[in-house]
Protein backbone atom coordinates (compact mmCIF):
# COMPACT_ATOMS: atom_id res chain seq x y z
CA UNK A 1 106.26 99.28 115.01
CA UNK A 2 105.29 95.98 113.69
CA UNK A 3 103.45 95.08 111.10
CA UNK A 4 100.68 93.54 112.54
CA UNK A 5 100.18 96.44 114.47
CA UNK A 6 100.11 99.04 111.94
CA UNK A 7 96.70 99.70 110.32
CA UNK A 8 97.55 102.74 107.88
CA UNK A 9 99.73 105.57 107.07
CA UNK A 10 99.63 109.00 106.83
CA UNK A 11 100.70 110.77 103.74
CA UNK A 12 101.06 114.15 103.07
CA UNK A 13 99.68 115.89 99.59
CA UNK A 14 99.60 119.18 98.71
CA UNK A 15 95.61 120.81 99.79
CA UNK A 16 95.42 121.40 96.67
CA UNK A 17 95.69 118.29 95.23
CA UNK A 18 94.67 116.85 98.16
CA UNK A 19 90.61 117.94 97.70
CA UNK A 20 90.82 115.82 94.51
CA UNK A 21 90.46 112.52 96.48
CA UNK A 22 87.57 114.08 97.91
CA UNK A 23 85.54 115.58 95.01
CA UNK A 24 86.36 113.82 91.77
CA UNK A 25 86.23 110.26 90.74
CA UNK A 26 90.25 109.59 91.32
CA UNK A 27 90.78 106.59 93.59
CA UNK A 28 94.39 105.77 92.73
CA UNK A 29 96.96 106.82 94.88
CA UNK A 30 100.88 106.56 94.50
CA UNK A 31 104.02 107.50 95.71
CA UNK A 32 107.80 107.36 95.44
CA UNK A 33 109.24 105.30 98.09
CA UNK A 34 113.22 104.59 98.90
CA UNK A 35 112.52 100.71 98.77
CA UNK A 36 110.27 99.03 96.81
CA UNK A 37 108.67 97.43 99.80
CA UNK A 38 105.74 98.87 102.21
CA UNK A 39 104.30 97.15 105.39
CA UNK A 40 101.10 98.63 104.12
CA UNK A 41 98.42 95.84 102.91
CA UNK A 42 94.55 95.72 102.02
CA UNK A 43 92.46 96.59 104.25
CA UNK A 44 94.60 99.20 105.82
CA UNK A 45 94.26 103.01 106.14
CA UNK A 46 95.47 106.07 103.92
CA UNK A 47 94.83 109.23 105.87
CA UNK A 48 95.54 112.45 103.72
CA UNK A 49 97.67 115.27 105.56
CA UNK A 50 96.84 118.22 103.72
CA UNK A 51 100.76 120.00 103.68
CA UNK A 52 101.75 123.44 101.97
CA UNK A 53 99.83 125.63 104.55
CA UNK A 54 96.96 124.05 106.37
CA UNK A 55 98.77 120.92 108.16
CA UNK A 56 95.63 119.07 109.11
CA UNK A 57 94.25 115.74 108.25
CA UNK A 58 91.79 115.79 106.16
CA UNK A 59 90.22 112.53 105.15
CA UNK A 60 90.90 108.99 104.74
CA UNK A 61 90.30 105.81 102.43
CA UNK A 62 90.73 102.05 102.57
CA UNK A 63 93.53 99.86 100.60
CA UNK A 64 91.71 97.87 98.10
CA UNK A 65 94.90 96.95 96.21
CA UNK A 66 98.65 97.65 96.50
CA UNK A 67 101.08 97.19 93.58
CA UNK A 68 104.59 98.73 92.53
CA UNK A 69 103.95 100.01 89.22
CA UNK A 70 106.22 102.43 86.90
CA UNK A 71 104.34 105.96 86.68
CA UNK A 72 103.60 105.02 82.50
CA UNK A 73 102.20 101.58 83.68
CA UNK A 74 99.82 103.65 86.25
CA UNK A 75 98.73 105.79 83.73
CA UNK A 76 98.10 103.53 81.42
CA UNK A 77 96.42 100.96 83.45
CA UNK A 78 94.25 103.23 86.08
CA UNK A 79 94.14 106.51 83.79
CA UNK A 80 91.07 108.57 85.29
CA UNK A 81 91.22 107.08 88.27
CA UNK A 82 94.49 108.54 88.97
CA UNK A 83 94.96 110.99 91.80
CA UNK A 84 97.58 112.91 89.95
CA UNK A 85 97.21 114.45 86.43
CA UNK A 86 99.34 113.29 83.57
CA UNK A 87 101.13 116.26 83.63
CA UNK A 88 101.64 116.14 87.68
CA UNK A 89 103.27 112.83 87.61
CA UNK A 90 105.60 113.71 85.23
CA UNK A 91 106.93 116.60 86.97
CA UNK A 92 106.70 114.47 90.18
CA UNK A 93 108.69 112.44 88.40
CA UNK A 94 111.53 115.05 87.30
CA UNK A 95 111.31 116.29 90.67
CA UNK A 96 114.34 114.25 92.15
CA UNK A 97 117.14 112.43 90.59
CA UNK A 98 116.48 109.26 92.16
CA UNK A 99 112.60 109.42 90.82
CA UNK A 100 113.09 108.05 87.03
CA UNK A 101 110.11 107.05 84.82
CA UNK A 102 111.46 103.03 84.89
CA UNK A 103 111.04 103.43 88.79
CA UNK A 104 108.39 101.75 90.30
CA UNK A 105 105.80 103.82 92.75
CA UNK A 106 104.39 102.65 95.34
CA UNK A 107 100.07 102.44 93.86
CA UNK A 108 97.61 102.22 96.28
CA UNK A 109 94.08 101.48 95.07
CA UNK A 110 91.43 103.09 97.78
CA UNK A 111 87.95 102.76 98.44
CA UNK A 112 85.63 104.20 101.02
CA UNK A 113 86.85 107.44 100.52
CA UNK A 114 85.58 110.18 102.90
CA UNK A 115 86.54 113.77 104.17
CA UNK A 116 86.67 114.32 107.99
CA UNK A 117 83.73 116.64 108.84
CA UNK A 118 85.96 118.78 110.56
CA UNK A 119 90.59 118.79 109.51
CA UNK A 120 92.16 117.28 112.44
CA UNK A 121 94.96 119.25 113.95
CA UNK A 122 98.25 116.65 114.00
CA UNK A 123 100.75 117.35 116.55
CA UNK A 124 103.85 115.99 114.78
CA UNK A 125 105.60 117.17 111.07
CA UNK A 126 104.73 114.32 108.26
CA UNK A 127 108.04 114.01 106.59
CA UNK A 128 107.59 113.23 102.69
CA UNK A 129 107.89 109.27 103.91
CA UNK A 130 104.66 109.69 105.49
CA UNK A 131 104.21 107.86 108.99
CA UNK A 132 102.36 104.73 109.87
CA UNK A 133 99.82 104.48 112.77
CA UNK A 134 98.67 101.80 115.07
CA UNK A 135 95.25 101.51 115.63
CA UNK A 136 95.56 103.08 119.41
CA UNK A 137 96.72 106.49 117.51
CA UNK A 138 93.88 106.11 114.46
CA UNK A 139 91.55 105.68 117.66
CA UNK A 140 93.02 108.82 119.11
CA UNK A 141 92.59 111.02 116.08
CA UNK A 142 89.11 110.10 115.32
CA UNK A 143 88.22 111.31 118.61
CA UNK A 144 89.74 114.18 118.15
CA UNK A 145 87.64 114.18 114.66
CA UNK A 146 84.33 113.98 116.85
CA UNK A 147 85.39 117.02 119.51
């Protein structure tokens, strides 16, 4: 897919987690990435794939901002606003060998944040790498949103 035809991304998060984007102030996202390069850009989507049980998208949010940031420089610069506790990121971090704490993640700044009124049912696995969309499949899911 090229780049000027991708318009988001879907990412998987733990439910659990996941409801945070959706009911507390946290508007910072981030994740590891092999490469510290993304074809994502302002403007396009994040939709959340709720993983760990309920495999359904649940809600999406806009790129304000992208920037490659070591986890310490996303706490300290976006602190609340994080979508991960403290305590989360560092056992993110810990969670792999090739995730260190001088490794920059992949921080996406989102606005417009809103929960689908009813979890769309996705017919493919989201791998950890998430999967970008074109804007013929976002048009596809959110009628499937409306059904």
């Amino acid at each position: 897919m090229s780049i000027a035809n991708i318009i988001g991304v879907i990412y998987p998060v733990p439910k659990d987690i996941a409801e945070r984007l959706f009911n507390e102030k946290a508007k910072v996202f981030f994740k590891f990435l092999a490469h510290n390069s993304t074809k994502l850009a302002p403007k396009n989507r994040v939709i959340i794939y709720a993983s760990h049980g309920s495999k359904k998208l649940i809600g999406e949010g806009i790129i304000e901002k992208v920037e490659f940031l070591t986890p310490e420089e996303a706490i300290t610069k976006y602190k609340k606003e994080l979508f991960f506790t403290k305590d989360e990121i560092y056992n993110y971090v810990k969670k792999s060998p090739s995730r260190t704490p001088s490794k920059e993640v992949l921080t996406l700044t989102l606005k417009g944040l809103r929960k689908y009124r009813k979890p769309i049912h996705y017919p493919k696995p989201i791998t950890m790498a998430g999967q970008y969309l074109s804007s013929s499949e976002y048009n596809s899911l959110m009628q499937k949103e409306e059904e």
